[in-house]
C-alpha atoms as a PDB file:
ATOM      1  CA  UNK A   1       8.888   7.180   7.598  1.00  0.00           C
ATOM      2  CA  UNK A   2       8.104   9.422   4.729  1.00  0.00           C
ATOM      3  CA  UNK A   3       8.164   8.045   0.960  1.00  0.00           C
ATOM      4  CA  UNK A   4       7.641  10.418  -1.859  1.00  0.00           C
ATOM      5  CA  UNK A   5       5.808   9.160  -4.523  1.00  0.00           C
ATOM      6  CA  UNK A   6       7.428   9.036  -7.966  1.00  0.00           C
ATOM      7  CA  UNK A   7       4.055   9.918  -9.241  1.00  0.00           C
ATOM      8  CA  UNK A   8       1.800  11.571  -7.054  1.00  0.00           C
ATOM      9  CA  UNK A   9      -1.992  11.173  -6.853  1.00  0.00           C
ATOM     10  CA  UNK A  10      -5.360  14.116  -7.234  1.00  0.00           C
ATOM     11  CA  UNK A  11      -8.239  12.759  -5.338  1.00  0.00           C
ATOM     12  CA  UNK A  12     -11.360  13.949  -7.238  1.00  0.00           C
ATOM     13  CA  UNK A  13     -14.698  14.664  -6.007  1.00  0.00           C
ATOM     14  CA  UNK A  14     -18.030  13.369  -7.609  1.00  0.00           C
ATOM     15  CA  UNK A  15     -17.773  15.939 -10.159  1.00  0.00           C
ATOM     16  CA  UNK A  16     -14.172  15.914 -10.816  1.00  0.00           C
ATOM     17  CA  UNK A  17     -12.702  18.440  -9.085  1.00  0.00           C
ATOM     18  CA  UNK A  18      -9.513  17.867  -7.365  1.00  0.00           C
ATOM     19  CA  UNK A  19     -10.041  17.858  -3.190  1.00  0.00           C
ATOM     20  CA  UNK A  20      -6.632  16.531  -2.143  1.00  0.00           C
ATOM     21  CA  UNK A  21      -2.892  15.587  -3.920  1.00  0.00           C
ATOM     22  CA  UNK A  22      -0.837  13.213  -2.582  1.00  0.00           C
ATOM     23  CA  UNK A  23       2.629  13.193  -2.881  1.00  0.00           C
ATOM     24  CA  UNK A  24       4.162  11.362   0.000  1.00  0.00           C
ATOM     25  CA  UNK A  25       2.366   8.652   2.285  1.00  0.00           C
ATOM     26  CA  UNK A  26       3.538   8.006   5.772  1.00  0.00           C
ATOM     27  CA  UNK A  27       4.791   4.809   6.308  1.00  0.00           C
ATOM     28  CA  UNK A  28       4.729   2.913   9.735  1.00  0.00           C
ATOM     29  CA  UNK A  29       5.553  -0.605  10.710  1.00  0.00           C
ATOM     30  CA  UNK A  30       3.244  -3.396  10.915  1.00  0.00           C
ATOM     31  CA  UNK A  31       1.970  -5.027  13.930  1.00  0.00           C
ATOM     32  CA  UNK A  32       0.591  -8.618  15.034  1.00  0.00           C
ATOM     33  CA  UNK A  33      -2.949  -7.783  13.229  1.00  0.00           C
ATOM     34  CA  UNK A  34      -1.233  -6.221  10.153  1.00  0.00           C
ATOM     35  CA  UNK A  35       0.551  -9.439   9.277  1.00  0.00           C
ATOM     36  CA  UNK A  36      -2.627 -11.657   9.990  1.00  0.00           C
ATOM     37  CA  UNK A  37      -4.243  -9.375   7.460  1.00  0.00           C
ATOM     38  CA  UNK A  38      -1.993  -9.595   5.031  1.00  0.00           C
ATOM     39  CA  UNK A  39      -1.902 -13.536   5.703  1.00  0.00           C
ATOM     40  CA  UNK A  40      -5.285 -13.597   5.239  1.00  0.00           C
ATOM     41  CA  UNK A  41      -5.238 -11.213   2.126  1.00  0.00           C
ATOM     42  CA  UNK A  42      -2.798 -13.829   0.940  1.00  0.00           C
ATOM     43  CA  UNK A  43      -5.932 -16.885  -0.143  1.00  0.00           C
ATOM     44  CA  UNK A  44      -7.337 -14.350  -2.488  1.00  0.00           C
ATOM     45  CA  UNK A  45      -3.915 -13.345  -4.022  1.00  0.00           C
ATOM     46  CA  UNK A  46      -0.308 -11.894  -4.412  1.00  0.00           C
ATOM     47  CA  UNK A  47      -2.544  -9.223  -5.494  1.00  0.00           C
ATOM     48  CA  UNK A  48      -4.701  -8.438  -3.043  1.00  0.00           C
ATOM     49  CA  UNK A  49      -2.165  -8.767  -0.075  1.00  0.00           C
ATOM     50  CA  UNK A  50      -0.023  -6.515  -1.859  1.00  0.00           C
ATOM     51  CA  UNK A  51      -2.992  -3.953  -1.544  1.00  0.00           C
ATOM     52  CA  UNK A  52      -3.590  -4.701   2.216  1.00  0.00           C
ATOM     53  CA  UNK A  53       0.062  -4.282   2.920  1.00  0.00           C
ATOM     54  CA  UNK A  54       0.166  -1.288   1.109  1.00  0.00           C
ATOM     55  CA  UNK A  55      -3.115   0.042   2.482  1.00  0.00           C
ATOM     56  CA  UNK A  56      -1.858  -0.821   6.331  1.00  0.00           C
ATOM     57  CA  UNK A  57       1.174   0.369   6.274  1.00  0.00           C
ATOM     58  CA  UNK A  58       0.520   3.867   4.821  1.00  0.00           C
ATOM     59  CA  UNK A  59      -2.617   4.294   6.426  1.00  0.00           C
ATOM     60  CA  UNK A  60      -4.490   4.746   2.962  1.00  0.00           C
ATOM     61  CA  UNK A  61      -7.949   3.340   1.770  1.00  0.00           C
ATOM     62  CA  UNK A  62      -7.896   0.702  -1.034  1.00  0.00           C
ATOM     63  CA  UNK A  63      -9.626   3.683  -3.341  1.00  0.00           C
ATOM     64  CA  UNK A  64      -6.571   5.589  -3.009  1.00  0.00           C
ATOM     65  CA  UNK A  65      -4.456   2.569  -3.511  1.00  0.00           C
ATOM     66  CA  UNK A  66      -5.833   1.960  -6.830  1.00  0.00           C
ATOM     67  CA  UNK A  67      -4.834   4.719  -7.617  1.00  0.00           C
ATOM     68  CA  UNK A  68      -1.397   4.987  -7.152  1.00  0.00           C
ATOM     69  CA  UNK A  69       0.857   4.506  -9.967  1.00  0.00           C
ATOM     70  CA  UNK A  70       2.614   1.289 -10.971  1.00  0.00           C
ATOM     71  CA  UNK A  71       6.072   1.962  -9.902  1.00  0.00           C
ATOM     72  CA  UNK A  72       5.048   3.887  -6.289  1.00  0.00           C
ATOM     73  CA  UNK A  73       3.326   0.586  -5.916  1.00  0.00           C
ATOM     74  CA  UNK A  74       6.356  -1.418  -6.668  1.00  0.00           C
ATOM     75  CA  UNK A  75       8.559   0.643  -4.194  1.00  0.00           C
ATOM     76  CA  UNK A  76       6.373   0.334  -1.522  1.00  0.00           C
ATOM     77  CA  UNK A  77       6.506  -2.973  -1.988  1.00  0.00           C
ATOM     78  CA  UNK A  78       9.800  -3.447  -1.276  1.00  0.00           C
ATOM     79  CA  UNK A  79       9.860  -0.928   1.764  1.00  0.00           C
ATOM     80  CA  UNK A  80       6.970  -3.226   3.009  1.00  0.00           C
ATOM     81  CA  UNK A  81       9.295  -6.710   2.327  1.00  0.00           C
ATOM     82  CA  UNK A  82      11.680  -4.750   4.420  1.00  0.00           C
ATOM     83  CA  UNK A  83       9.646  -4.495   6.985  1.00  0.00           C
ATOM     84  CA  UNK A  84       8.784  -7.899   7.213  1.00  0.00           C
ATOM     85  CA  UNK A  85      12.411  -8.651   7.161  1.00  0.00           C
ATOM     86  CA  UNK A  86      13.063  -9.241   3.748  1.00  0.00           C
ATOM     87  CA  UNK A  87      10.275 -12.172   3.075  1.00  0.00           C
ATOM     88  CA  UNK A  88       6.737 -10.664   1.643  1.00  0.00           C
ATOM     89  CA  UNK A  89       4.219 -13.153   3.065  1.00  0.00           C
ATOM     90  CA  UNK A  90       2.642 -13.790  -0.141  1.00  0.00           C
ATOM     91  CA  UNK A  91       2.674 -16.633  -2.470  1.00  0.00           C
ATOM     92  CA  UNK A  92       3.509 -18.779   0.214  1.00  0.00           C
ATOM     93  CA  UNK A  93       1.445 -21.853   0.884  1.00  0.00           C
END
């Protein structure tokens, strides 16, 4: 599944030139060892499962996550939580 980003993102080389622009990410459902990282991701925060999910599911590095604006993280956020059938495994204890 394709989602274009709202806001999309220049990867820059070391001395600041732009190598590659992102504007869509390729999403794909998560398997068995997706949701055990994300589980795992969980102990160290909403935060940091929210970047695995993200991460796994579009097939990005965490670099490139940090990256991404705000609100492109917030939608694929929810694309993730559907996904997962609705419930984000996060915050959960």
């Amino acid at each position: 599944m394709e989602h274009r980003l709202k806001h999309p993102v220049e990867l820059n080389d070391k001395d600041g030139n732009v190598v590659q622009r992102i504007d869509s990410l390729e999403l794909r459902r998560f398997k068995g060892a997706d949701v055990a990282a994300i589980g795992n991701a969980n102990a160290k925060g909403a935060g940091e499962a929210l970047r695995v999910m993200v991460c796994r599911m579009a097939g990005i590095p965490p670099s490139t996550f940090d990256q991404l604006d705000g609100q492109d993280v917030t939608e694929l956020g929810e694309v993730a939580a559907g996904f997962l059938g609705g419930a984000l495994p996060i915050g959960a204890q």
